[in-house]
Structures are given as C-alpha cells and as structure tokens.
Protein backbone atom coordinates (compact mmCIF):
# COMPACT_ATOMS: atom_id res chain seq x y z
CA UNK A 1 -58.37 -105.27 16.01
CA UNK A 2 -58.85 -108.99 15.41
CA UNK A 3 -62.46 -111.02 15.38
CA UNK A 4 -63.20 -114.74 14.67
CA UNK A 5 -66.26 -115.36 14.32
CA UNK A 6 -67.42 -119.10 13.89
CA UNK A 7 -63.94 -120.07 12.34
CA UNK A 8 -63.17 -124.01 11.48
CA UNK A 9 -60.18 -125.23 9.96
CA UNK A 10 -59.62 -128.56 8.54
CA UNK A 11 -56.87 -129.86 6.02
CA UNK A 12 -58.26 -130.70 2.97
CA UNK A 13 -56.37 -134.49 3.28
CA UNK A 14 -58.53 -134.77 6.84
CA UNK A 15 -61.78 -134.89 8.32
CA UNK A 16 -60.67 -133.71 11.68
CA UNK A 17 -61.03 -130.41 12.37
CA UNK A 18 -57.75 -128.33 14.25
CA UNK A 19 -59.96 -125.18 14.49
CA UNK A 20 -64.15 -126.03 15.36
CA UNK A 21 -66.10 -122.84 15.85
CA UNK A 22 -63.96 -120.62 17.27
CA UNK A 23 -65.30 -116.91 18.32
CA UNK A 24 -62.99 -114.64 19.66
CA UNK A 25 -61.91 -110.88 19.93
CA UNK A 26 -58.52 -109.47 20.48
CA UNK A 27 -58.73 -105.88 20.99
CA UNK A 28 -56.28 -102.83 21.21
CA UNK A 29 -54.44 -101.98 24.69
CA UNK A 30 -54.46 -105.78 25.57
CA UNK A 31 -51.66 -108.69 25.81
CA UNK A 32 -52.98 -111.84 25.57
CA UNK A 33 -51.24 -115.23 26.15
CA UNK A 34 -52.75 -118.69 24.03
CA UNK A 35 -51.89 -121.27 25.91
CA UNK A 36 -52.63 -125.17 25.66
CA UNK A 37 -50.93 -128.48 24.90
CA UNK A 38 -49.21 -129.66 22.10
CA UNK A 39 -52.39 -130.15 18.90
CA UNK A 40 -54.20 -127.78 20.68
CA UNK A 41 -54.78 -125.76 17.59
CA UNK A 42 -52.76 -122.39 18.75
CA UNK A 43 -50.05 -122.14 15.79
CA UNK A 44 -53.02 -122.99 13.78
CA UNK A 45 -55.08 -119.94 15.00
CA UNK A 46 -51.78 -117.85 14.53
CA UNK A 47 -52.12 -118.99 10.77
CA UNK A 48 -55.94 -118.10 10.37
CA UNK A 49 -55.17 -114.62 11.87
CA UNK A 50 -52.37 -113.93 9.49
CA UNK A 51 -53.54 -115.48 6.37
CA UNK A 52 -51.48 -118.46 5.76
CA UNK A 53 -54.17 -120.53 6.28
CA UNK A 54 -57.63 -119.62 4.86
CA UNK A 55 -60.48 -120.81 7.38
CA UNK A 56 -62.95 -123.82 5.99
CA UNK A 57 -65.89 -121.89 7.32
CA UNK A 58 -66.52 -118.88 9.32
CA UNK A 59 -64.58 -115.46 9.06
CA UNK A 60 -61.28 -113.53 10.27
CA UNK A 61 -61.45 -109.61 10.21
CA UNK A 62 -58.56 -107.45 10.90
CA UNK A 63 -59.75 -104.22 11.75
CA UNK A 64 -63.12 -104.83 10.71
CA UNK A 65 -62.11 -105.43 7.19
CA UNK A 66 -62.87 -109.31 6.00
CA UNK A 67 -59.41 -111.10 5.69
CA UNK A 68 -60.52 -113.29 3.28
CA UNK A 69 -60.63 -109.65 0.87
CA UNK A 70 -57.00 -109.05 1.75
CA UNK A 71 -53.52 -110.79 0.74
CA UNK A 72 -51.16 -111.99 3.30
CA UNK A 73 -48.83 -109.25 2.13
CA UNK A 74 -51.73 -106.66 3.13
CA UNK A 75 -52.07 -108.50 6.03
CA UNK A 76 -49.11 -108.67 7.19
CA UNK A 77 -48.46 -104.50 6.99
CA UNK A 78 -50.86 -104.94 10.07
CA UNK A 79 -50.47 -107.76 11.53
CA UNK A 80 -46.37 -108.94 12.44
CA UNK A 81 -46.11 -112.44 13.10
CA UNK A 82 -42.76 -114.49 14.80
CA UNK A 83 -43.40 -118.28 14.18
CA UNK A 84 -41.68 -120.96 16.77
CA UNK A 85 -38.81 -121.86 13.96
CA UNK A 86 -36.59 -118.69 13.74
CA UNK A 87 -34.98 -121.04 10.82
CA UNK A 88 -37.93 -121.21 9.10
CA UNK A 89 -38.24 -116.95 8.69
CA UNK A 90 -34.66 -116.71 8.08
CA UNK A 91 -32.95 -115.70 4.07
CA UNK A 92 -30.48 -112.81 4.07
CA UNK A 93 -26.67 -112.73 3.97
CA UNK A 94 -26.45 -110.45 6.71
CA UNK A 95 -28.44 -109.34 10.41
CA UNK A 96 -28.47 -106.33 8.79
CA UNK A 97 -30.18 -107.30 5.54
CA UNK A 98 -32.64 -109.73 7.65
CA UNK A 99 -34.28 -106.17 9.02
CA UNK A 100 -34.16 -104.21 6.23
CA UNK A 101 -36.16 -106.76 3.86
CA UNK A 102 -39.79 -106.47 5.36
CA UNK A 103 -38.93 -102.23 6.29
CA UNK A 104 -37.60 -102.24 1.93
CA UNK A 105 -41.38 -104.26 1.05
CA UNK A 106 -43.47 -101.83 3.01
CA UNK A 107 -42.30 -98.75 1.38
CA UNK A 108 -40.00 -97.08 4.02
CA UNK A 109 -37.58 -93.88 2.75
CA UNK A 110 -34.09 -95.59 2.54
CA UNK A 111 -32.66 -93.05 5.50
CA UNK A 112 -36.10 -94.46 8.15
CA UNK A 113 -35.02 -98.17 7.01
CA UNK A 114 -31.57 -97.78 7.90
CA UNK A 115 -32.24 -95.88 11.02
CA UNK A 116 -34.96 -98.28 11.94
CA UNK A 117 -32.83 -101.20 11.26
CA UNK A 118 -30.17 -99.77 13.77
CA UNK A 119 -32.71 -99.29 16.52
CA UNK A 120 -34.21 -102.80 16.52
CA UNK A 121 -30.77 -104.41 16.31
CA UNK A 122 -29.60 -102.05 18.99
CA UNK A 123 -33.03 -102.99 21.37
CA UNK A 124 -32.75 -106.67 20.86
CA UNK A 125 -28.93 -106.77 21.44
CA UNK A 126 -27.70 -107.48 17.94
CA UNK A 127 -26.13 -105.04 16.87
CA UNK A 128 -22.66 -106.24 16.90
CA UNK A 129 -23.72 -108.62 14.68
CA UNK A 130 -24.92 -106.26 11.86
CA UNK A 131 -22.39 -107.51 9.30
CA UNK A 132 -22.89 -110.90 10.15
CA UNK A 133 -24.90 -113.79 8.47
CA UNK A 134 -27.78 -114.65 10.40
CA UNK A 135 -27.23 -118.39 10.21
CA UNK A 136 -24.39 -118.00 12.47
CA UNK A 137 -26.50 -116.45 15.60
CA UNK A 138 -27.25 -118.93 18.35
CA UNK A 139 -30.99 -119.97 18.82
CA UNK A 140 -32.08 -117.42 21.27
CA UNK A 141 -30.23 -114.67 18.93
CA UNK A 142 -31.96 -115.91 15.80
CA UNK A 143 -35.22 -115.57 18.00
CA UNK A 144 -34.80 -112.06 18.88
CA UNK A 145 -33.57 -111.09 15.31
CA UNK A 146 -36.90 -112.30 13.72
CA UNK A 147 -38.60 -110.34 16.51
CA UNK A 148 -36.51 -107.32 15.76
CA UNK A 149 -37.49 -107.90 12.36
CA UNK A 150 -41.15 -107.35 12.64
CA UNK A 151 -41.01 -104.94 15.69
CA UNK A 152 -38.93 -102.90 13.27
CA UNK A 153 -41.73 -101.79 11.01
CA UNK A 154 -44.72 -101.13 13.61
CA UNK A 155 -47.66 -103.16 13.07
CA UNK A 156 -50.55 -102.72 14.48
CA UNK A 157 -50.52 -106.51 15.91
CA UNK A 158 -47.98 -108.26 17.14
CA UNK A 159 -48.02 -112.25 17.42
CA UNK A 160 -45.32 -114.24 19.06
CA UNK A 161 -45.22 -118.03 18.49
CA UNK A 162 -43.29 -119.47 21.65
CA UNK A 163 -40.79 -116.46 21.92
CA UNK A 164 -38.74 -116.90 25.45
CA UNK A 165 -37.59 -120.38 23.64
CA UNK A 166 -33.60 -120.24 23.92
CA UNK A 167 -33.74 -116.94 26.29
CA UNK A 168 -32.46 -116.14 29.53
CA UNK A 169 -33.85 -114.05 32.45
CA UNK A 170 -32.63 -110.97 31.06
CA UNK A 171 -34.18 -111.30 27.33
CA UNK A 172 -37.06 -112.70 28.82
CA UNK A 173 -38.02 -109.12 30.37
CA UNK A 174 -36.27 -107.49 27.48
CA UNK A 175 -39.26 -109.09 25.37
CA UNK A 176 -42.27 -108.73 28.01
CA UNK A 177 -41.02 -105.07 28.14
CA UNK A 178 -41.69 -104.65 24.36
CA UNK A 179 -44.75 -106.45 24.38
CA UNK A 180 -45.85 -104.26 27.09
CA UNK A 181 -44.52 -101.31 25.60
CA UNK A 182 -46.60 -101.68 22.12
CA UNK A 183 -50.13 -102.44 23.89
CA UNK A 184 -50.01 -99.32 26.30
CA UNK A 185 -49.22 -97.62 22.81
CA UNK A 186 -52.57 -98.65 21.73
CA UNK A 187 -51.24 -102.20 19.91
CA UNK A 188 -52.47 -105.33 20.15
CA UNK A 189 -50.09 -108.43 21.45
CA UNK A 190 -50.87 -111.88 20.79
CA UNK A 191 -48.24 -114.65 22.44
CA UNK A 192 -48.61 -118.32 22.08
CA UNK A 193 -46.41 -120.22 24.85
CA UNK A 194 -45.56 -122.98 27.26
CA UNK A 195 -43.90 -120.55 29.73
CA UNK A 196 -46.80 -120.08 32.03
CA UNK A 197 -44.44 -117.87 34.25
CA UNK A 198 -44.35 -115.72 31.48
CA UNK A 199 -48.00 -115.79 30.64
CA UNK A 200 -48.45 -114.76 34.10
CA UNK A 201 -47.55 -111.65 33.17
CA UNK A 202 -50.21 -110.62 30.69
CA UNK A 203 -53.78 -109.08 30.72
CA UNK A 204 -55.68 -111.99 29.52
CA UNK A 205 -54.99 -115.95 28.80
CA UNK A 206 -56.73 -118.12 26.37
CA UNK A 207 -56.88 -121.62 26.53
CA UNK A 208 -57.23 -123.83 23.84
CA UNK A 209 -58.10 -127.73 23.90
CA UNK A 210 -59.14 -129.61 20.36
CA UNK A 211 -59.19 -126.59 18.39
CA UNK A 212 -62.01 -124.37 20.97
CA UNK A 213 -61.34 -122.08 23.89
CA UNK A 214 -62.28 -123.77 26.93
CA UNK A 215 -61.22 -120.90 29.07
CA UNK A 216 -60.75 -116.72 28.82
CA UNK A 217 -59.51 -114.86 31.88
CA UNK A 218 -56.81 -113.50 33.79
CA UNK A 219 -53.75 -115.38 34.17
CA UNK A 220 -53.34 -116.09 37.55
CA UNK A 221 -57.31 -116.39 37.97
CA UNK A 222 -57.24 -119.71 35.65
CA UNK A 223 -53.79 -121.23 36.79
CA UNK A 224 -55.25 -121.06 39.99
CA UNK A 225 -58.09 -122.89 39.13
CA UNK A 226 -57.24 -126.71 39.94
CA UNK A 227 -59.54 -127.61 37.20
CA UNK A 228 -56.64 -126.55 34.03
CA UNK A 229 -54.99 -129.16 34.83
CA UNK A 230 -57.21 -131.24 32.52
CA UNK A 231 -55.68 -129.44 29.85
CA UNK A 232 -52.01 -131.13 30.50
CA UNK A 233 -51.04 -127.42 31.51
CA UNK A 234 -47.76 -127.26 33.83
CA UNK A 235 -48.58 -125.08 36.79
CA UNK A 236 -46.09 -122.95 38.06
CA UNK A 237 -44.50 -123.39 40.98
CA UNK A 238 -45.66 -120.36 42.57
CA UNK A 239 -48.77 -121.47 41.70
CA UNK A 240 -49.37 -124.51 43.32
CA UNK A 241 -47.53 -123.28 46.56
CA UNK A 242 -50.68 -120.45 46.71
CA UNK A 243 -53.16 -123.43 46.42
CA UNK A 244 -50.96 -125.48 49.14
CA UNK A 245 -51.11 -122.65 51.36
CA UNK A 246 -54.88 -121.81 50.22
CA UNK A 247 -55.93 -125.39 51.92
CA UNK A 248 -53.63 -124.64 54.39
CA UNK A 249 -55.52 -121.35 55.45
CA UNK A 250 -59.10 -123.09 54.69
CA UNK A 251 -57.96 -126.06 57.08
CA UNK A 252 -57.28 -124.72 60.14
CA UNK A 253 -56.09 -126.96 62.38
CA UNK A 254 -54.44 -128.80 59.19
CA UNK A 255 -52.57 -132.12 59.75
CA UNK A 256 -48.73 -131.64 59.33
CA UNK A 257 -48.89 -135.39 57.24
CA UNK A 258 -51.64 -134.02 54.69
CA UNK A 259 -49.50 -131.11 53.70
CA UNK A 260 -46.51 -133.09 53.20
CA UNK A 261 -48.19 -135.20 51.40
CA UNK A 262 -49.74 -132.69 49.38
CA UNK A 263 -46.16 -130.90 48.78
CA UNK A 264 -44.35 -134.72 48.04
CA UNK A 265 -47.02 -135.23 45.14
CA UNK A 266 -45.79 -131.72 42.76
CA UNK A 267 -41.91 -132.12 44.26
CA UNK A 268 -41.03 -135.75 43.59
C-alpha cells in the first residue's frame, strides 16, 4: 500500500538530511511499529507518507500511484494520520463536530456521518462528551478523539504518531484492538512510539537512526538483540529478564555474584 523508494528529505534552511535514502514497503494485513530515538527521522517519514512534506529526492507511492501526482487532501482519503499533538489537529466547537468534519469533506450521506460519528465516539469512549468542546477533554481523551476522528471514515492506512501517550491499561488495548482489527480487515497500520511494550505487540518493527532503517524484523526478535541498544532504545523489562535468564541457561554452573551483578546494572 505504501513504497519509498530512495527517499531524502532535507529542509531547505539545512544541509543535513532527516530522511537519507530510505527504501521501504508497508503492505496490507501488516502492523508495523517505527521506533527510534528522539531526531531519528520517524515523524518525518510520517510526513513524507502523507504529503505534508514533499521528499528532496526519491519517491512515495500510495497504492502504486506516485504521491507527488496527488494532493494531501487525496491523500489523505487513503491514508489517516494521528500526529503526537492532539492540540495541534484540534478546531471544532464540539466532540461531535470534531468527527463529523473529515466524514462532511469526504462526501459521506448526512444519515452515514451522523451514524458514523456515534460509533467512533461510542468505541473510543467519548460519547458522553458529544456536546462538549473538545478543548475541555483531558490529554488521553483528546488523543483518542483525533483517533476516532480518522478511524471514523475508513482509510485504507492508518498512522499513529505516539498514540498510548496519556492512556491507561485499558485504552491501551482498546487501541491495539483497533489497530489489529483494521489490518486483519486487509488495512495497513503504521505506529510510531516509545512504548516498546506496546510495539511488542505488532507484526513487524522498524528502526530508524539518522534518518535510515538500521533494522526490520519482528519485535521481540530485535529487542532481544543486545546490539539495539546502540540506538538509545529502552528495553523492556521483560526483555532484559529473557536475556538474564538466556546467560543464565547458556552458563550452567553460573556464579550467583555475576547474575546479581548483571540484574543490579538494569535495576539501580
């Protein structure tokens, strides 16, 4: 659904490029997590994909059609996009109104906008808030409502920028549960983040350092790998008490000091 094929990126006011290079394919069925430290490039790449940001050289396709032929509004029919700032996607009086806007732009019958707009509210638990200005939500409530907003209409791809920011346990499966919903419908899930618990739960993980992928696998296959954390990447917990117990195992007749040494180092 999405291809990158030799894509840089640099700001016209810089020399530095964000973005060097960078082929990759995202493709229907499949949830993948973009991971990597802070000036990594990943909001950047969220940018290419969805037009706000035109690449320097190299090309974008959505759906095999060059994106470079194609407005952000046209892109955006395909392509649904939650940025990290729920403030910064945020304009209507009311929750309501906040749902309806993109469902009103895309051409949607006025009785399949309102009864879409009831069913996102009601899956991302705002629905009491319906009347209410959007301004007045709390963090994690502005978060889901600019999910809601975009899962509302049905794009084909669906990119999250950070979105278990301000959530609890709860929202945090409500959210895996719709990303996992739309890619065994045949979508496409794209979900930049910190939370490498969370990441854990997808089909693939990209990593991105200075603007390239350095590595493209399953989860738990690279955060296993003892060599990520070169990348400033914070290993989960449960993570790093598999590789304890990994030398453990490979040990033997293991030294009770060296693993308490090894566990002091990650819980000090």
């Amino acid at each position: 659904m999405i291809r990158l094929e030799k894509v840089s990126f640099r700001y016209p006011s810089s020399q530095t490029y964000v973005i060097k290079d960078l082929n990759a394919s995202f493709v229907a069925g499949m949830a993948t997590a973009v991971v990597g430290a802070n000036g990594s490039g990943k909001t950047t790449l969220v940018k290419l994909i969805n037009g706000l940001l035109r690449p320097t050289s190299g090309k974008v396709f959505i759906n095999d059609v060059d994106a470079s032929k194609m407005s952000v509004a046209q892109i955006a029919r395909h392509v649904g996009v939650v940025f990290q700032n729920p403030n910064h996607q945020i304009f209507s009086s009311t929750v309501y109104d906040e749902v309806c806007f993109a469902l009103k732009n895309f051409g949607f019958s006025e009785k399949e906008i309102a009864d879409r707009a009831k069913k996102a509210l009601e899956k991302f638990g705002l629905l009491k808030y319906e009347r209410s200005s959007p301004f007045l939500l709390s963090s994690g409530e502005k978060k889901r409502l600019t999910i809601a907003c975009v899962w509302a209409y049905s794009p084909q791809i669906l990119i999250f920028d950070e979105p278990t920011v301000g959530q609890d346990l709860k929202n945090k499966k409500l959210i895996w549960s719709v990303i996992k919903e739309h890619v065994t419908n045949g979508g496409c899930a794209i979900v930049v983040t910190h939370d490498l618990d969370f990441a854990l739960n997808f089909d693939r993980m990209l990593i991105l350092d200075s603007g390239k992928i350095v590595a493209d696998g399953k989860p738990l296959e690279l955060l296993y790998d003892e060599s990520i954390t070169r990348y400033a990447l914070l290993v989960p917990d449960t993570i790093y008490l598999k590789r304890v117990l990994s030398f453990v195992n490979y040990q033997g007749d293991y030294e009770p000091k060296k693993l308490a040494e090894l566990l002091k180092v990650y819980f000090k």
